[in-house]
C-alpha atoms as a PDB file:
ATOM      1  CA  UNK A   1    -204.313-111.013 138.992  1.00  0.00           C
ATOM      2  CA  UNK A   2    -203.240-108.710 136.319  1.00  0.00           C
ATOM      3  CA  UNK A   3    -203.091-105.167 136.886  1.00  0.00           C
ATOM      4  CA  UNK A   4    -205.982-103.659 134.533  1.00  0.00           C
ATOM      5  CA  UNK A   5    -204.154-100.482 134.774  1.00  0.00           C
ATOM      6  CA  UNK A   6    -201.456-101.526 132.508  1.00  0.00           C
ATOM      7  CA  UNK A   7    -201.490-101.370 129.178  1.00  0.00           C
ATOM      8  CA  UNK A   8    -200.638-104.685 127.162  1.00  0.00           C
ATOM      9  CA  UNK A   9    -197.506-104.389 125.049  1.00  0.00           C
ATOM     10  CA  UNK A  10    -198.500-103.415 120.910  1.00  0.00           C
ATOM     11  CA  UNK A  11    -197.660-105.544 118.624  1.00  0.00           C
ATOM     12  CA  UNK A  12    -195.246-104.845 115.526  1.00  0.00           C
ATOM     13  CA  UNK A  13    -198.208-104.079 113.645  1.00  0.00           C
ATOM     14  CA  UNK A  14    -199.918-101.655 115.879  1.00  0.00           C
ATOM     15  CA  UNK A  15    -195.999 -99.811 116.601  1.00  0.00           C
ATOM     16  CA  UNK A  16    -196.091 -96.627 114.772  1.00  0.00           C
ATOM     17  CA  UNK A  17    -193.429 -96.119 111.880  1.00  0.00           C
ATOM     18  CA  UNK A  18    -190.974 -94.409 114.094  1.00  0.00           C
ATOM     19  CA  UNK A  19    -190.509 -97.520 116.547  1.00  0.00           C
ATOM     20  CA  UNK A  20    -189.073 -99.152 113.149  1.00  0.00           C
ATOM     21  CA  UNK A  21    -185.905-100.470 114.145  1.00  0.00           C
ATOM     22  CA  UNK A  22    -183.083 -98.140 112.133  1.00  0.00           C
ATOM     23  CA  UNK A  23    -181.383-100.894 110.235  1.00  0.00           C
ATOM     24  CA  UNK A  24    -184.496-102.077 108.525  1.00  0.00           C
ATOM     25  CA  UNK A  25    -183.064-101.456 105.683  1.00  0.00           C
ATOM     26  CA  UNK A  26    -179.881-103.694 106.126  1.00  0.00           C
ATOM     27  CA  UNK A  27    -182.014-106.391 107.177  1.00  0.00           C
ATOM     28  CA  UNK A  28    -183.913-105.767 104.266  1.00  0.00           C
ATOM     29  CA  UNK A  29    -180.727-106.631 102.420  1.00  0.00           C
ATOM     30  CA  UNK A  30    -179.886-109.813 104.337  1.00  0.00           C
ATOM     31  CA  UNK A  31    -183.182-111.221 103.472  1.00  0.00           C
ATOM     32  CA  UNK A  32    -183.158-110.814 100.131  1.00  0.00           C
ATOM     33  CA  UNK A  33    -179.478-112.029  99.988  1.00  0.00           C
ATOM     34  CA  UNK A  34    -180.265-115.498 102.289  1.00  0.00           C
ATOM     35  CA  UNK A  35    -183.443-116.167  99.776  1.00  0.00           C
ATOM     36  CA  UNK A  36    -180.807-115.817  96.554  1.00  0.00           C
ATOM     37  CA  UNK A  37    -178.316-118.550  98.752  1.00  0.00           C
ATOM     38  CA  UNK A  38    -180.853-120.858  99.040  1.00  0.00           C
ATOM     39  CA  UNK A  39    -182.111-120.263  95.566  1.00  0.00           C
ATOM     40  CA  UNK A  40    -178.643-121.156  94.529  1.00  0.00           C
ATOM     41  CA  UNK A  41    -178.080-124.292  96.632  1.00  0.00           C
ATOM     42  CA  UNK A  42    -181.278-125.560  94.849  1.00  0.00           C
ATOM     43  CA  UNK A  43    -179.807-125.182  91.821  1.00  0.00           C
ATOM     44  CA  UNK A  44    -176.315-126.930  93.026  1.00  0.00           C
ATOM     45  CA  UNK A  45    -178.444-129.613  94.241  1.00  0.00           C
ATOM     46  CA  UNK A  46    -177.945-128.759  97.791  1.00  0.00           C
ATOM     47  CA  UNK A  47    -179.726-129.715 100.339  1.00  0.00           C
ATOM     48  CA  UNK A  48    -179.460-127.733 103.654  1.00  0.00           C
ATOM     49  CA  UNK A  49    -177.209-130.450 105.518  1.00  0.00           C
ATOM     50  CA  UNK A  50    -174.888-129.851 102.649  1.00  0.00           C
ATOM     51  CA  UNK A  51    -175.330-126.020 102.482  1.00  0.00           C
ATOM     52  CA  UNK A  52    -174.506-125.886 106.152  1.00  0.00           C
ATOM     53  CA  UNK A  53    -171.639-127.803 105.943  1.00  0.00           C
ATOM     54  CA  UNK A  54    -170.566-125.762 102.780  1.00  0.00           C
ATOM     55  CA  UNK A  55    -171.196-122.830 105.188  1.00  0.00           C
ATOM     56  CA  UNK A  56    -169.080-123.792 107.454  1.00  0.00           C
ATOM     57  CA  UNK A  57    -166.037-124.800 105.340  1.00  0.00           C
ATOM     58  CA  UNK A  58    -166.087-121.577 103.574  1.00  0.00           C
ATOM     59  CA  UNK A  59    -167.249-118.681 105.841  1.00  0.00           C
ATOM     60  CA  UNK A  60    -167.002-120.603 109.462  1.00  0.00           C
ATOM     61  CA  UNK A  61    -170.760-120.247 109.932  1.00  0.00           C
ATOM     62  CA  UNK A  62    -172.977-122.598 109.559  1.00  0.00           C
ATOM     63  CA  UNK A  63    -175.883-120.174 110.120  1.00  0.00           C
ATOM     64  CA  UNK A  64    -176.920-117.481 107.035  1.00  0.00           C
ATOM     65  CA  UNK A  65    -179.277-114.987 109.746  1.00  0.00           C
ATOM     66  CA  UNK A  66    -175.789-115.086 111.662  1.00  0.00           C
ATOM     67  CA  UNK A  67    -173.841-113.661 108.409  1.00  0.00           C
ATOM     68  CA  UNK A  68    -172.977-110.407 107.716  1.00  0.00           C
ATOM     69  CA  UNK A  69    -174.211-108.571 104.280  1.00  0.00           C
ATOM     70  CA  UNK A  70    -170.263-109.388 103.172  1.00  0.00           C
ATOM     71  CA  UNK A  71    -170.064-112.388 104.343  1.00  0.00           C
ATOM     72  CA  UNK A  72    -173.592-113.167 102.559  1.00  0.00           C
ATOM     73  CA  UNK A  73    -171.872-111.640  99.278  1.00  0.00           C
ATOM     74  CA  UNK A  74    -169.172-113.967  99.573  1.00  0.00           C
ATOM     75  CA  UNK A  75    -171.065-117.170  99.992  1.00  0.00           C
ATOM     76  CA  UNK A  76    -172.806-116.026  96.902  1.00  0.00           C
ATOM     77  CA  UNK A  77    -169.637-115.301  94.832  1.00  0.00           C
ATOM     78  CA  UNK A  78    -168.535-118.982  95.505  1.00  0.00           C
ATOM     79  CA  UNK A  79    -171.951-120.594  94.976  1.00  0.00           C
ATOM     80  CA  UNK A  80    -171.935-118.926  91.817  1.00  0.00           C
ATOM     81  CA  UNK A  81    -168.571-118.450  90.126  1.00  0.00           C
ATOM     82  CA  UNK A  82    -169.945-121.526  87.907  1.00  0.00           C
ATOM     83  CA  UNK A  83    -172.059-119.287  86.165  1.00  0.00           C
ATOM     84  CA  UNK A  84    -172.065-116.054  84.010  1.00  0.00           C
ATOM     85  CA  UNK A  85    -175.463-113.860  85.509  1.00  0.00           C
ATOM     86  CA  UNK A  86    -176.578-111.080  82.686  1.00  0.00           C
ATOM     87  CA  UNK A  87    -175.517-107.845  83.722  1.00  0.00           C
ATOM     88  CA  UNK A  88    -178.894-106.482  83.659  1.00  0.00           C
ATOM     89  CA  UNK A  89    -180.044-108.836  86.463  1.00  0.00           C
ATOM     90  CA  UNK A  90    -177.415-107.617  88.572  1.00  0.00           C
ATOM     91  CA  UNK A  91    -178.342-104.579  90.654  1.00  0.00           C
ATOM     92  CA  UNK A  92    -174.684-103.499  91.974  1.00  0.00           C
ATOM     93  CA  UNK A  93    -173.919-103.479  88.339  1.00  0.00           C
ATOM     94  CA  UNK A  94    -176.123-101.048  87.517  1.00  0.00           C
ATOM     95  CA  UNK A  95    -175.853 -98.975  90.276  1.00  0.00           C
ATOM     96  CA  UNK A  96    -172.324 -98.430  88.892  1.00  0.00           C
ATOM     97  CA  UNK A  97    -173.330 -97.432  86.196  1.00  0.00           C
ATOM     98  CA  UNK A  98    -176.072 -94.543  87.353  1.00  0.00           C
ATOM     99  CA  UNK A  99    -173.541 -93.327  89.502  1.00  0.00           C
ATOM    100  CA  UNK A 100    -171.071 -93.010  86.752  1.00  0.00           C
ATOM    101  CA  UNK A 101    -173.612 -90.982  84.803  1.00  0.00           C
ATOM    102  CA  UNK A 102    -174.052 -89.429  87.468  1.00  0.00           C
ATOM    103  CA  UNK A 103    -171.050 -88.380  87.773  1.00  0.00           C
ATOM    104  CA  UNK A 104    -170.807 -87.301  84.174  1.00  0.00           C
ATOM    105  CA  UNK A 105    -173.772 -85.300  83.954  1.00  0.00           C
ATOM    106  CA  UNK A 106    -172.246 -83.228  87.024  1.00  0.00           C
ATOM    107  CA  UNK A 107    -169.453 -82.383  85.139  1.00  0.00           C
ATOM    108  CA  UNK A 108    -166.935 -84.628  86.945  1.00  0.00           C
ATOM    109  CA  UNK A 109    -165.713 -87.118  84.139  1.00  0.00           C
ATOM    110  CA  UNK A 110    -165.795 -86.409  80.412  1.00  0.00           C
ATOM    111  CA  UNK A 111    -166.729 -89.720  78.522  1.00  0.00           C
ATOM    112  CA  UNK A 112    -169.372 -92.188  80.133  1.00  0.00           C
ATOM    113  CA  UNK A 113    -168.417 -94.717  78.403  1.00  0.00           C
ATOM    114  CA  UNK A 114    -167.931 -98.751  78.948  1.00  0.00           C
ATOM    115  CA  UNK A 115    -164.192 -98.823  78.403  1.00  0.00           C
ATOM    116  CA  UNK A 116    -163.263 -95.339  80.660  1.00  0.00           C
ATOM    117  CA  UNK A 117    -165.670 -97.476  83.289  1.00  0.00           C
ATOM    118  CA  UNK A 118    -164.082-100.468  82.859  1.00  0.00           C
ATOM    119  CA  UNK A 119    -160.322 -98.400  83.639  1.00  0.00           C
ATOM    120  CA  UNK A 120    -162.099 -96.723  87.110  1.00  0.00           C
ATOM    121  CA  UNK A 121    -162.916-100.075  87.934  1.00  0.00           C
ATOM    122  CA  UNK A 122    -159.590-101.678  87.796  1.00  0.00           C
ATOM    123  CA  UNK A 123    -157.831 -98.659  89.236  1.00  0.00           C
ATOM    124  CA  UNK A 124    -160.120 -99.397  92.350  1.00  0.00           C
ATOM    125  CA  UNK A 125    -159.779-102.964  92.332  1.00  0.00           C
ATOM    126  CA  UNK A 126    -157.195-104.262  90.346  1.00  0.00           C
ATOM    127  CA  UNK A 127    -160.406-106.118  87.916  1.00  0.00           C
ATOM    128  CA  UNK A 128    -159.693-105.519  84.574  1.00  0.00           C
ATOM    129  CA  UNK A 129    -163.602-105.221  83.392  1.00  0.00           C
ATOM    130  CA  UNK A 130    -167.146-104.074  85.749  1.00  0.00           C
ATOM    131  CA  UNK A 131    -168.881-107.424  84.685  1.00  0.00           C
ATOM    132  CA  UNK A 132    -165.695-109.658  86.372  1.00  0.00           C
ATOM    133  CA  UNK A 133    -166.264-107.986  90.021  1.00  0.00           C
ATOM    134  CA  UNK A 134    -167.269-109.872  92.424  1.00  0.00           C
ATOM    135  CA  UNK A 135    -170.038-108.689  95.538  1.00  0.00           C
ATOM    136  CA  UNK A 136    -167.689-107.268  97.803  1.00  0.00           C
ATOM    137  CA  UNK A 137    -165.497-105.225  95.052  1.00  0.00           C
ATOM    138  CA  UNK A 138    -168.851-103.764  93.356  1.00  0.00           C
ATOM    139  CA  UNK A 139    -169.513-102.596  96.719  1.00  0.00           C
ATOM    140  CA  UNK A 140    -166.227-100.818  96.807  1.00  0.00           C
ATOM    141  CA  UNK A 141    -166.791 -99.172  93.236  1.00  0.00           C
ATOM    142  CA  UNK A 142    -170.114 -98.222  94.818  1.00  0.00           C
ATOM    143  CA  UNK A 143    -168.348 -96.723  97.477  1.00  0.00           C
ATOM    144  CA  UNK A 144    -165.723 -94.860  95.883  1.00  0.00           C
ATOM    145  CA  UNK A 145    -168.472 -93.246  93.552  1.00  0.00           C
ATOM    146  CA  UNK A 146    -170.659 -92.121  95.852  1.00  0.00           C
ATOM    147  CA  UNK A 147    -167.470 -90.695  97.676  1.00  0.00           C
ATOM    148  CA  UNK A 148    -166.376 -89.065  94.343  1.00  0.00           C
ATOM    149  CA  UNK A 149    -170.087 -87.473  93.953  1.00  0.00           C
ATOM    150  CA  UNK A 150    -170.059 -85.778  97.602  1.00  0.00           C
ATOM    151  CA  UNK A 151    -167.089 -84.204  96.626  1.00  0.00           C
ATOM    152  CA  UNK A 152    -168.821 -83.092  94.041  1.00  0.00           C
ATOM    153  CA  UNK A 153    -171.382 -81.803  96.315  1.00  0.00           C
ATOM    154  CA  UNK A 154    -174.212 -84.337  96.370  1.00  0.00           C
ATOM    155  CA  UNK A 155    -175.769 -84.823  99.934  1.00  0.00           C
ATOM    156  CA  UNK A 156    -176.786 -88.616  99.928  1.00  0.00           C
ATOM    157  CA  UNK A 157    -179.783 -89.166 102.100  1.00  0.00           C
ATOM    158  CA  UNK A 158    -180.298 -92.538 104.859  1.00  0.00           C
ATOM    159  CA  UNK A 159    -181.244 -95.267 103.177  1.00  0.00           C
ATOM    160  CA  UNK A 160    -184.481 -96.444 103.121  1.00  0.00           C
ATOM    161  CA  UNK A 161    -185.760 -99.366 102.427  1.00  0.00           C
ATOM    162  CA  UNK A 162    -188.217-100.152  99.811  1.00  0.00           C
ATOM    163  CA  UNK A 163    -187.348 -96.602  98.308  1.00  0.00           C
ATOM    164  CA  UNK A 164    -186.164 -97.763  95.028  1.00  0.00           C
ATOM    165  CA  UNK A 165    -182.882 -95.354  95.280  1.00  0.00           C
ATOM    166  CA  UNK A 166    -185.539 -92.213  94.915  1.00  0.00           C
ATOM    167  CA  UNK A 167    -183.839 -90.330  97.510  1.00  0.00           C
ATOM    168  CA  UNK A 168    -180.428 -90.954  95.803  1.00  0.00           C
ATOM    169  CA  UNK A 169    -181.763 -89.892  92.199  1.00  0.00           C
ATOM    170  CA  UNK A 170    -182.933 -86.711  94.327  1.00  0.00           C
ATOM    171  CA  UNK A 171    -179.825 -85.999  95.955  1.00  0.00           C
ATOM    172  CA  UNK A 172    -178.397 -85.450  92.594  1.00  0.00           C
ATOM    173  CA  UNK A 173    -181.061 -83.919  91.166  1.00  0.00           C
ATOM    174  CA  UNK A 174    -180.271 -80.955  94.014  1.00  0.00           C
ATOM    175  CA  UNK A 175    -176.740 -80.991  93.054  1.00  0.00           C
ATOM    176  CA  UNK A 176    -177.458 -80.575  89.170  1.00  0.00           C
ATOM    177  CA  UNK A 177    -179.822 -77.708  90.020  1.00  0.00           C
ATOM    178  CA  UNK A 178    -177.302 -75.861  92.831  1.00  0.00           C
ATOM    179  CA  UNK A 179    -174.722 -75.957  89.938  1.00  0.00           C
ATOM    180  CA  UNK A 180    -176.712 -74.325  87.525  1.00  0.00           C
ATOM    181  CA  UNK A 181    -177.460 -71.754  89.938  1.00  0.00           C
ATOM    182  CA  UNK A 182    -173.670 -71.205  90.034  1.00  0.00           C
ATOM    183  CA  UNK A 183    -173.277 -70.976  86.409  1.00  0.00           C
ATOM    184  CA  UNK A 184    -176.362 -68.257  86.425  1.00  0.00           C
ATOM    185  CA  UNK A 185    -178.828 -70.554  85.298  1.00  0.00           C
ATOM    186  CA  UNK A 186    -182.048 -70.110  87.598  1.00  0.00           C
ATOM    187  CA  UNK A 187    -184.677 -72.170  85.315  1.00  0.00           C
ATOM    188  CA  UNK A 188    -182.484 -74.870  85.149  1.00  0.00           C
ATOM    189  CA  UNK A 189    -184.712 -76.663  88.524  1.00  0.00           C
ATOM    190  CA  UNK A 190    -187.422 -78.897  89.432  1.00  0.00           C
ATOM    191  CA  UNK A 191    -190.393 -76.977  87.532  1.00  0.00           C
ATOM    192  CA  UNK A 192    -188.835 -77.347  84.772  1.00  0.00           C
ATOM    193  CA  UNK A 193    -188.195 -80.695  84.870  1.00  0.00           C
ATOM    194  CA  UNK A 194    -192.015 -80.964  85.762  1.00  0.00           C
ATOM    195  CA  UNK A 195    -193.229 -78.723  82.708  1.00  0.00           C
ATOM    196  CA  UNK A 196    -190.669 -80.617  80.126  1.00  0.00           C
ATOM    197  CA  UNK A 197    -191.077 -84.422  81.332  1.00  0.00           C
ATOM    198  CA  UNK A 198    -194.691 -84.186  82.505  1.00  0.00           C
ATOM    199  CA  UNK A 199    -194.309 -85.175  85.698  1.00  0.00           C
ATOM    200  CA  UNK A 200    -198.010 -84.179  87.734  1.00  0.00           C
ATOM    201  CA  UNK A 201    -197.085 -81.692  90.712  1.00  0.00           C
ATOM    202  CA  UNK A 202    -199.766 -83.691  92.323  1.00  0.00           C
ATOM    203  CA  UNK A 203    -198.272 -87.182  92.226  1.00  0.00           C
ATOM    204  CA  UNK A 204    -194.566 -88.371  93.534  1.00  0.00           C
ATOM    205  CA  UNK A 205    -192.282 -88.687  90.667  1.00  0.00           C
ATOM    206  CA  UNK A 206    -191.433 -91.809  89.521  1.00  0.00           C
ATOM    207  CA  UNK A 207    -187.772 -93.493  89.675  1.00  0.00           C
ATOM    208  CA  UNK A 208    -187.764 -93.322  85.624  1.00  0.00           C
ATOM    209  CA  UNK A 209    -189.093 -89.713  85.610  1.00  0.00           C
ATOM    210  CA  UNK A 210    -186.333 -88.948  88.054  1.00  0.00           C
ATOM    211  CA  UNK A 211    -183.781 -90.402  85.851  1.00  0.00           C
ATOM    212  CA  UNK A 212    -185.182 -88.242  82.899  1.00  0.00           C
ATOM    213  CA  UNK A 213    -184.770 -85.048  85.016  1.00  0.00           C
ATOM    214  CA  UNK A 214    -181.445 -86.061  86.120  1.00  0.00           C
ATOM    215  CA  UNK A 215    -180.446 -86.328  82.170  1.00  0.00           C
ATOM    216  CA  UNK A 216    -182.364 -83.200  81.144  1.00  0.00           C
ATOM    217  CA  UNK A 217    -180.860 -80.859  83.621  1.00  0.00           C
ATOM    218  CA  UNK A 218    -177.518 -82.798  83.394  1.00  0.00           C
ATOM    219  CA  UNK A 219    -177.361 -81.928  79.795  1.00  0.00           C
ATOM    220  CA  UNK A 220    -178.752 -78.219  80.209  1.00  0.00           C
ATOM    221  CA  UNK A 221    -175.717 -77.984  82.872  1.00  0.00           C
ATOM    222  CA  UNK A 222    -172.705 -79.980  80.530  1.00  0.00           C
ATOM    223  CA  UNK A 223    -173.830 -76.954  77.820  1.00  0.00           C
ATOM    224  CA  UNK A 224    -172.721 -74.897  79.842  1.00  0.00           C
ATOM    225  CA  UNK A 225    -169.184 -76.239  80.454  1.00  0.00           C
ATOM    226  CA  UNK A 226    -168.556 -76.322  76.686  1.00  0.00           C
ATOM    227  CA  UNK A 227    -166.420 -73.550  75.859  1.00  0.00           C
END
C-alpha cells in the first residue's frame, strides 16, 4: 500500500523556475542546432539512415542529442559548405558585428567599419573576410570580443535563454553610462535614454530600444573623446 503520507513527485510543469536545470540555455542551443541538421539533410536528400551514417563518418557519432554544440557546428559547416547563407540569416554573424559596435561606441576601436572587421577577423583566425568563417571560428571572434569588452569594463551577465541578448545589450549599456561618469558626465544614464527614445518606465525595454540607447549614449560618450 502506498504511504499517503508522501507526497507524489511534481512534474516539470508544476517545478518552480529555480529547479530549472542551469544549462537550459545550452540545451536550448542544441535543439535549435539538431532541428537546422535535419532541415539540411532534407534538403541534401537525406534520409536518416544516410544522415547517421554521414554522422558517423564525419564526427564518429551517429547520434545528434549525443553531440556537443561544436561538434553540432561542425556537422553543419559540412552539410552546408555547398551553399552561400545571407549574412543576415546568420545570428553569429551579427553578433559580431554588435559587439564590434560595441566596442566602438566604448571608445575601444576607432572605425566600425566592414574592412577594419574583416582585418580583426583574420588576425583571430587566419579568415581573410567575417562572411567566410565557419561555426566554430565565429564562436572564437565571439569570444575574443566579448573578452576585449570586459577589459573594457563590461560585466556580461549568465546567459539566459529565450532572453534575446537583453542582458548583454544591458551590460553595456552600464559600461557606457560608468564611463561617462568618469568623464564628468552624470546625465549621460538610463533616464535619459528613457526621456530621448521613449521608452515607458512602466514597460521592459525592448531589444531595439536597447540598441538605440546603446548608440545614443555611445555617441554622447565618443564626443567626449574628441579632442
Amino acid at each position: 500500500m502506498a504511504d499517503p503520507a508522501r507526497k507524489p513527485p511534481r512534474s516539470a510543469a508544476q517545478r518552480p523556475d529555480s529547479a530549472k536545470r542551469p544549462d537550459s540555455a545550452k540545451r536550448e542551443v542544441q535543439v535549435k542546432m539538431i532541428r537546422a541538421v535535419r532541415a539540411a539533410c532534407r534538403r541534401r536528400g537525406m534520409d536518416d539512415d544516410d544522415r547517421r551514417a554521414f554522422q558517423q563518418r564525419e564526427i564518429g557519432r551517429a547520434s545528434l542529442s549525443d553531440m556537443s554544440i561544436a561538434e553540432l557546428g561542425k556537422l553543419l559547416d559540412l552539410l552546408n559548405k555547398d551553399r552561400a547563407a545571407p549574412m543576415a540569416h546568420r545570428p553569429h554573424f551579427a553578433k559580431i558585428k554588435a559587439l564590434w559596435w560595441s566596442l566602438y561606441w566604448l571608445g575601444e576601436i576607432h572605425e566600425p567599419g566592414d574592412r577594419q572587421l574583416d582585418a580583426f577577423v583574420k588576425r583571430q583566425t587566419g579568415v581573410n573576410a567575417l562572411r567566410f568563417l565557419d561555426h566554430r571560428q565565429a564562436m572564437s571572434v565571439i569570444e575574443a570580443l566579448k573578452s576585449w569588452a570586459t577589459r573594457a569594463g563590461v560585466t556580461w551577465p549568465a546567459a539566459q535563454a529565450g532572453s534575446d541578448g537583453q542582458g548583454e545589450r544591458g551590460a553595456v549599456i552600464a559600461a557606457l553610462i560608468v564611463r561617462l561618469l568618469d568623464r564628468g558626465d552624470a546625465t549621460g544614464n538610463w533616464e535619459f535614454c528613457q526621456r530621448h527614445i521613449g521608452i515607458d518606465p512602466k514597460l521592459a525595454a525592448t531589444p531595439q530600444q536597447l540598441d538605440a540607447c546603446i548608440k545614443l549614449l555611445g555617441r554622447r560618450y565618443r564626443a567626449l573623446l574628441t579632442p
